[in-house]
C-alpha atoms as a PDB file:
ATOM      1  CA  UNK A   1      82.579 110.524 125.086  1.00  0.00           C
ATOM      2  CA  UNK A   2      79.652 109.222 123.772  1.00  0.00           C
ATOM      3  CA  UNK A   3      77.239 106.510 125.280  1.00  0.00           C
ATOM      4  CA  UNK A   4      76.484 103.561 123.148  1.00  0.00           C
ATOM      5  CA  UNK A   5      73.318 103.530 124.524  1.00  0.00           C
ATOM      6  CA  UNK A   6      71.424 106.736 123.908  1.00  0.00           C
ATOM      7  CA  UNK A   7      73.892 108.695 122.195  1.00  0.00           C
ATOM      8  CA  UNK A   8      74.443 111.724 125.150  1.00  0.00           C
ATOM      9  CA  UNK A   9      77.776 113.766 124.936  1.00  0.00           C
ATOM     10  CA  UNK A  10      79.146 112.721 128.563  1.00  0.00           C
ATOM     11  CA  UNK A  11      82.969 113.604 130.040  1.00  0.00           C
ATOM     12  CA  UNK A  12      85.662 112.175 128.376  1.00  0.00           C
ATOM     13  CA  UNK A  13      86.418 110.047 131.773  1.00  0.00           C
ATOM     14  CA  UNK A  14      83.078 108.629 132.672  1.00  0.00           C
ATOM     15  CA  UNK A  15      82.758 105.123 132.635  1.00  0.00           C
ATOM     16  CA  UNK A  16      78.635 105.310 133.474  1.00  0.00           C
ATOM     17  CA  UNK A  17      76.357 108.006 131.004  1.00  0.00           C
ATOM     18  CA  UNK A  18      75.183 110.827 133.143  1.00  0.00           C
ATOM     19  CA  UNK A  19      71.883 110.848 131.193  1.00  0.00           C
ATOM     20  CA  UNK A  20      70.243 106.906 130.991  1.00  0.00           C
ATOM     21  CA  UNK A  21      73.063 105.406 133.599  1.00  0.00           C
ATOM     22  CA  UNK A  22      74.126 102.580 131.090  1.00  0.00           C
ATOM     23  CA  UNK A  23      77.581 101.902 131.230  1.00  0.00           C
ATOM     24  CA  UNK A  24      79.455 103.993 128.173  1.00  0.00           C
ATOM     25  CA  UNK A  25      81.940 102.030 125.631  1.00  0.00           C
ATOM     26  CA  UNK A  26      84.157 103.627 123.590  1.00  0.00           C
ATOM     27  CA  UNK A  27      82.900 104.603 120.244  1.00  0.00           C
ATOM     28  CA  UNK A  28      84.833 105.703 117.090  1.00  0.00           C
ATOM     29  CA  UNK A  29      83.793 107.431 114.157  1.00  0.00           C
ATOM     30  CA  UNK A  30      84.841 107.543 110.305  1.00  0.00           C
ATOM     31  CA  UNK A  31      86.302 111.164 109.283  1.00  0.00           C
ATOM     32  CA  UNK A  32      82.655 111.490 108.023  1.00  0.00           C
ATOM     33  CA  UNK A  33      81.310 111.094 111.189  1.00  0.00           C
ATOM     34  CA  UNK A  34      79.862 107.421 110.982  1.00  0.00           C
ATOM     35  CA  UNK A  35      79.784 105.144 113.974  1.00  0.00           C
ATOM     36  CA  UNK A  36      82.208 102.351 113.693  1.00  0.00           C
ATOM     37  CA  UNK A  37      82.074  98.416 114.618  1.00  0.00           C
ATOM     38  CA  UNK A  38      84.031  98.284 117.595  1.00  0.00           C
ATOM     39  CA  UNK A  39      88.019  97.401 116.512  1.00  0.00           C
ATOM     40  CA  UNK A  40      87.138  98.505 112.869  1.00  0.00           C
ATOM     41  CA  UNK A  41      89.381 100.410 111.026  1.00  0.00           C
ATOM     42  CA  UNK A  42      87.597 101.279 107.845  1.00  0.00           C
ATOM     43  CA  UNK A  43      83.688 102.260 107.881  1.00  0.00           C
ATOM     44  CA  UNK A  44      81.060 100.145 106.500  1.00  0.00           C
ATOM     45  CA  UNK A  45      79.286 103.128 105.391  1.00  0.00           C
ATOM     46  CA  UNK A  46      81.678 105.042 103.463  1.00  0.00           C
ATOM     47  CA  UNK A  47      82.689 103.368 100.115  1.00  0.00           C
ATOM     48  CA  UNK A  48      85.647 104.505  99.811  1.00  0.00           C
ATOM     49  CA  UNK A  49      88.356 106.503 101.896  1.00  0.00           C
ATOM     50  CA  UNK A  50      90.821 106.810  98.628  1.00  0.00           C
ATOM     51  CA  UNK A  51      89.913 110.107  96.272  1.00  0.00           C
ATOM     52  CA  UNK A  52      88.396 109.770  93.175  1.00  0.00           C
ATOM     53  CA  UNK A  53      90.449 110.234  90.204  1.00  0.00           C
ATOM     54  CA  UNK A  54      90.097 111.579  86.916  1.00  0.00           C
ATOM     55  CA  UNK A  55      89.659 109.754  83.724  1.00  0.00           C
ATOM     56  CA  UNK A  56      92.736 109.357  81.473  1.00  0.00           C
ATOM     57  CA  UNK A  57      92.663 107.319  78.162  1.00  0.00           C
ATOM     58  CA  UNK A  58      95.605 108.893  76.717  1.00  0.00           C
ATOM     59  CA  UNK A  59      98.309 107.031  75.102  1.00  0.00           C
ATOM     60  CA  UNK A  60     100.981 105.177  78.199  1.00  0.00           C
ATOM     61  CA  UNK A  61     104.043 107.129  77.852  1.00  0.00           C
ATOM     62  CA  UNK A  62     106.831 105.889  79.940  1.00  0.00           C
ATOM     63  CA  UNK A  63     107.179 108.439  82.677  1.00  0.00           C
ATOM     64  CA  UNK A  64     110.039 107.085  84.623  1.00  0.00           C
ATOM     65  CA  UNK A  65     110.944 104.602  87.411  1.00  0.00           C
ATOM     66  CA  UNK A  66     110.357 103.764  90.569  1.00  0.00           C
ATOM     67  CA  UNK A  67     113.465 102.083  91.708  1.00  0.00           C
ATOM     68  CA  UNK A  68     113.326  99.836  94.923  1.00  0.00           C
ATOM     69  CA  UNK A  69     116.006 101.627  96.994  1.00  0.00           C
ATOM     70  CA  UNK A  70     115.932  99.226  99.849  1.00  0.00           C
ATOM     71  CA  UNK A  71     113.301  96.532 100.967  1.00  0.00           C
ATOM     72  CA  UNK A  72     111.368  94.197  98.625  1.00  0.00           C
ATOM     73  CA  UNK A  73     108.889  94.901  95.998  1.00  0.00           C
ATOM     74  CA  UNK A  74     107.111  91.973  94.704  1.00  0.00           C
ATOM     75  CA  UNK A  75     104.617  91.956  91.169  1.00  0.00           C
ATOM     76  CA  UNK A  76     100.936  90.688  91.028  1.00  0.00           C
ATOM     77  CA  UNK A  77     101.698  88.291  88.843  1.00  0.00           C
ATOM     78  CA  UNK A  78     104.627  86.396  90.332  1.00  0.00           C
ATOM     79  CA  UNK A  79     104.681  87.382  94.108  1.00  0.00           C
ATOM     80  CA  UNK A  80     107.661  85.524  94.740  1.00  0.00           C
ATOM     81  CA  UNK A  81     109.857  87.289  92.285  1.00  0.00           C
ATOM     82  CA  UNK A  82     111.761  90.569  93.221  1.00  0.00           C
ATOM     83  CA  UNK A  83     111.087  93.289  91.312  1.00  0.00           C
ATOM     84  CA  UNK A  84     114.073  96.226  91.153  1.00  0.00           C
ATOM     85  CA  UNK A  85     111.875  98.734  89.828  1.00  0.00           C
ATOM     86  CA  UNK A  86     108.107  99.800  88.358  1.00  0.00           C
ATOM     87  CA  UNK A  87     107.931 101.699  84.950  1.00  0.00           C
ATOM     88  CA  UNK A  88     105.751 104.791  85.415  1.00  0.00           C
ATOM     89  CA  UNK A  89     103.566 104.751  82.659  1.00  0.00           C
ATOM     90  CA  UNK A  90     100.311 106.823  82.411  1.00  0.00           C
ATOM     91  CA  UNK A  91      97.535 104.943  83.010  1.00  0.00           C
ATOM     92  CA  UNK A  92      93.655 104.969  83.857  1.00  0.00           C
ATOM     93  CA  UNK A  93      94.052 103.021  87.190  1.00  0.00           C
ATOM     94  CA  UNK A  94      96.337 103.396  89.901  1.00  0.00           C
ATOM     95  CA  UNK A  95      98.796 101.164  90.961  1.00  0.00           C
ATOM     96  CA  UNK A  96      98.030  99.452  94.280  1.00  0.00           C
ATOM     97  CA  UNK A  97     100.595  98.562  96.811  1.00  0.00           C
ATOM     98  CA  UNK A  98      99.730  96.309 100.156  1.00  0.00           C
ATOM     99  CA  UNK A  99     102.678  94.985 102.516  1.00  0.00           C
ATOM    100  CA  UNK A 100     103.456  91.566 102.681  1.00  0.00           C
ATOM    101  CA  UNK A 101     105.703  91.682 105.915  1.00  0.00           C
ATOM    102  CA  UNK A 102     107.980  93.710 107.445  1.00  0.00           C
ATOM    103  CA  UNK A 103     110.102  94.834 104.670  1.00  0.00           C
ATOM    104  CA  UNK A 104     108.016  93.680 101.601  1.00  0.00           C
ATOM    105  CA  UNK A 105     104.863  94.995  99.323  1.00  0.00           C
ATOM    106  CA  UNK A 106     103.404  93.663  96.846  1.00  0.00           C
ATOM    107  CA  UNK A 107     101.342  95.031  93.743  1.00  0.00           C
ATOM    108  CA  UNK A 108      97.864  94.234  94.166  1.00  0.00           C
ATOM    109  CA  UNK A 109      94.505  94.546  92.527  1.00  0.00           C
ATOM    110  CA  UNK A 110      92.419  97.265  92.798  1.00  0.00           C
ATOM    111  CA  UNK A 111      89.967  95.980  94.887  1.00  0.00           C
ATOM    112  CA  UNK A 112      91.947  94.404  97.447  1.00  0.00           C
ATOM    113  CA  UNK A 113      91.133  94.747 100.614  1.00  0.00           C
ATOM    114  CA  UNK A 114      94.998  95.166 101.893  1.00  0.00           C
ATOM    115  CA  UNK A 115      95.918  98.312  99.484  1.00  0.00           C
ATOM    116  CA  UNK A 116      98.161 100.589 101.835  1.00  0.00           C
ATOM    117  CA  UNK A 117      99.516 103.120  99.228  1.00  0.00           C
ATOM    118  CA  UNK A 118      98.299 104.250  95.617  1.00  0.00           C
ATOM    119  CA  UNK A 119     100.493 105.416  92.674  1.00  0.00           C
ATOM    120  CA  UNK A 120      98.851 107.461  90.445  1.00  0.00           C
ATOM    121  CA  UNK A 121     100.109 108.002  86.984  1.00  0.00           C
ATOM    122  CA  UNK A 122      99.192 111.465  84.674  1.00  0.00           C
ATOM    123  CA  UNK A 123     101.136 113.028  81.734  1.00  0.00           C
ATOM    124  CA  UNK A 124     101.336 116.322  84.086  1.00  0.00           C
ATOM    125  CA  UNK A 125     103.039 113.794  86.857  1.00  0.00           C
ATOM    126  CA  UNK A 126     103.491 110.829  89.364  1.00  0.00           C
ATOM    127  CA  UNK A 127     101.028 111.019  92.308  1.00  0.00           C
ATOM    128  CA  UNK A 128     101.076 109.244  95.559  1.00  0.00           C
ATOM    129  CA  UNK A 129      98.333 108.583  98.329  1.00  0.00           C
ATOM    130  CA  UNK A 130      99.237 106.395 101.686  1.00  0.00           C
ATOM    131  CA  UNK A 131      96.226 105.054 103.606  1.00  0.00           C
ATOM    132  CA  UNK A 132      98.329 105.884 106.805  1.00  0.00           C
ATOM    133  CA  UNK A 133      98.356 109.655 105.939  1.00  0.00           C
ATOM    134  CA  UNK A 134      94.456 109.452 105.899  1.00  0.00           C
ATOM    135  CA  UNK A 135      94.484 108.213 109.419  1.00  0.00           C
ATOM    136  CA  UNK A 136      96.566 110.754 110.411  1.00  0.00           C
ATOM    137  CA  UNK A 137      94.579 113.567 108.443  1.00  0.00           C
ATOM    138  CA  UNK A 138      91.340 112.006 109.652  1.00  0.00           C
ATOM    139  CA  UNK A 139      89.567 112.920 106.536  1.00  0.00           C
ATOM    140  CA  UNK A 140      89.936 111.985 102.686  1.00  0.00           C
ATOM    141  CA  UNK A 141      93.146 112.022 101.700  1.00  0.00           C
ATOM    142  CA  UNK A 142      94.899 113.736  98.616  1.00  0.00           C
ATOM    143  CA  UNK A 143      97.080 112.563  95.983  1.00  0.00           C
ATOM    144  CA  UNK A 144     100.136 113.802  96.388  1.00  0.00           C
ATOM    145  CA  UNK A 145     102.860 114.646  93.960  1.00  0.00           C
ATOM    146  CA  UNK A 146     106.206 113.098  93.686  1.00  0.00           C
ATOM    147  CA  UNK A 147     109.196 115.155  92.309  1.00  0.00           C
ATOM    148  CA  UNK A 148     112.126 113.298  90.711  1.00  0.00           C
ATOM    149  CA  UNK A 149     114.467 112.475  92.746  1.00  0.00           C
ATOM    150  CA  UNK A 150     111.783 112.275  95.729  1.00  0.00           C
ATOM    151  CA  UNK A 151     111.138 109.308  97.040  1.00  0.00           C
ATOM    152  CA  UNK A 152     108.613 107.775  99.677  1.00  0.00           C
ATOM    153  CA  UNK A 153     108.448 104.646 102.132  1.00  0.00           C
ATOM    154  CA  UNK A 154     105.989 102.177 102.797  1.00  0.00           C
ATOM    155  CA  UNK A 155     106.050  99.137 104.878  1.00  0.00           C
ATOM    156  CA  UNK A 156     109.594  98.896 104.691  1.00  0.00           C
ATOM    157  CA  UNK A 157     110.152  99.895 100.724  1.00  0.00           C
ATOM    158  CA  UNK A 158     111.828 102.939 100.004  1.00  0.00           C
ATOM    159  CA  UNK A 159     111.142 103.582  96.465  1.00  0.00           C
ATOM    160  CA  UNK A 160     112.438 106.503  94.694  1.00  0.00           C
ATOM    161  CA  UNK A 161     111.334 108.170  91.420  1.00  0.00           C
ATOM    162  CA  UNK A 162     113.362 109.016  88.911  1.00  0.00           C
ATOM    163  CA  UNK A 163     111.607 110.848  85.794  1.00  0.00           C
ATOM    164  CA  UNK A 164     112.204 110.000  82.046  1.00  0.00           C
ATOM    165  CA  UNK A 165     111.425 112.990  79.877  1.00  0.00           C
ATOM    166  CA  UNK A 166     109.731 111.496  76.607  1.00  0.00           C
ATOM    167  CA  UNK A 167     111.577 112.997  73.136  1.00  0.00           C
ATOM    168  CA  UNK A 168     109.660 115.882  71.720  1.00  0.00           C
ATOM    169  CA  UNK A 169     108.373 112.966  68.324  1.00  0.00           C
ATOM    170  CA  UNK A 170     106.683 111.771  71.338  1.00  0.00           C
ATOM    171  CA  UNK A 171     104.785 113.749  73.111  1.00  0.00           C
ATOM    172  CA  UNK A 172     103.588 115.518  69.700  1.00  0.00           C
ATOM    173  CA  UNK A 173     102.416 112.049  68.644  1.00  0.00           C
ATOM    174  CA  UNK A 174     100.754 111.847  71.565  1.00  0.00           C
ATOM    175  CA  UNK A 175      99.065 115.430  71.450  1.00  0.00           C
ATOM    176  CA  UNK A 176     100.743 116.821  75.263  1.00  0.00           C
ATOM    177  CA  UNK A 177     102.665 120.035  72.915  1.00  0.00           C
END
């Protein structure tokens, strides 16, 4: 454990630092390594935990669905409103998801401060990255893909994707053949 005071590596146990004698708190650090306020969560330093992600300006062929299996998904728009399911469209920016309660999420902005889960959309697939799979990870988390027919929970939701294959006039139009 480290002492808050000078910084010494001191047993895991000790409550005083072997090297200055101040008493030790607790100190946490970012996956990168940066000191955190005490009760923090996210570090001040870092800007962002979430990975960067590609630039797409491609035309926003529907993809498929993510249908609300069981909980309740709620838009940005009209959070009071149940939504049954989220085309998957490609798209520059992820979608955002933050909980509401138990049992609910809500889209969100980008920059909210709440975001628990992003949904990235590509033409080569559907992508998924959960802020509690960082924690777990303790480093920079990954997109991960979705298969159709997979489907992932979050705060409650169980959304599952099902995949909509766009006609071949499409995708030519759209220069992915």
């Amino acid at each position: 454990m480290k002492c808050s005071h000078c910084y010494a590596d001191n047993q895991s146990f000790a409550t005083i630092c072997a090297k200055c004698g101040q008493a030790i708190l607790r100190l946490e650090v970012c996956p990168m390594g940066h000191l955190l306020p005490p009760g923090e969560q996210d570090c001040p330093i870092c800007p962002s935990m979430w990975p960067e992600v590609d630039s797409f300006a491609g035309p926003p062929l529907l993809r498929g669905f993510l249908l609300v299996e069981s909980g309740r998904l709620t838009g940005s728009q009209d959070p009071v409103a149940a939504l049954t399911y989220l085309e998957v469209r490609d798209q520059e920016i992820p979608l955002a998801l933050a909980p509401l309660h138990s049992g609910a999420v809500s889209l969100v902005d980008e920059d909210d401060d709440k975001i628990e889960c992003r949904i990235l959309m590509r033409p080569n697939g559907i992508s998924v990255c959960q802020r509690d799979q960082m924690k777990k990870q303790k480093a920079p988390s990954v997109y991960e893909p979705l298969l159709p027919g997979e489907k992932f929970d979050l705060g409650g939701v169980s959304l599952r994707y099902h995949e909509v294959v766009p006609p071949a006039w499409a995708r030519k139009l759209a220069g992915c053949l």
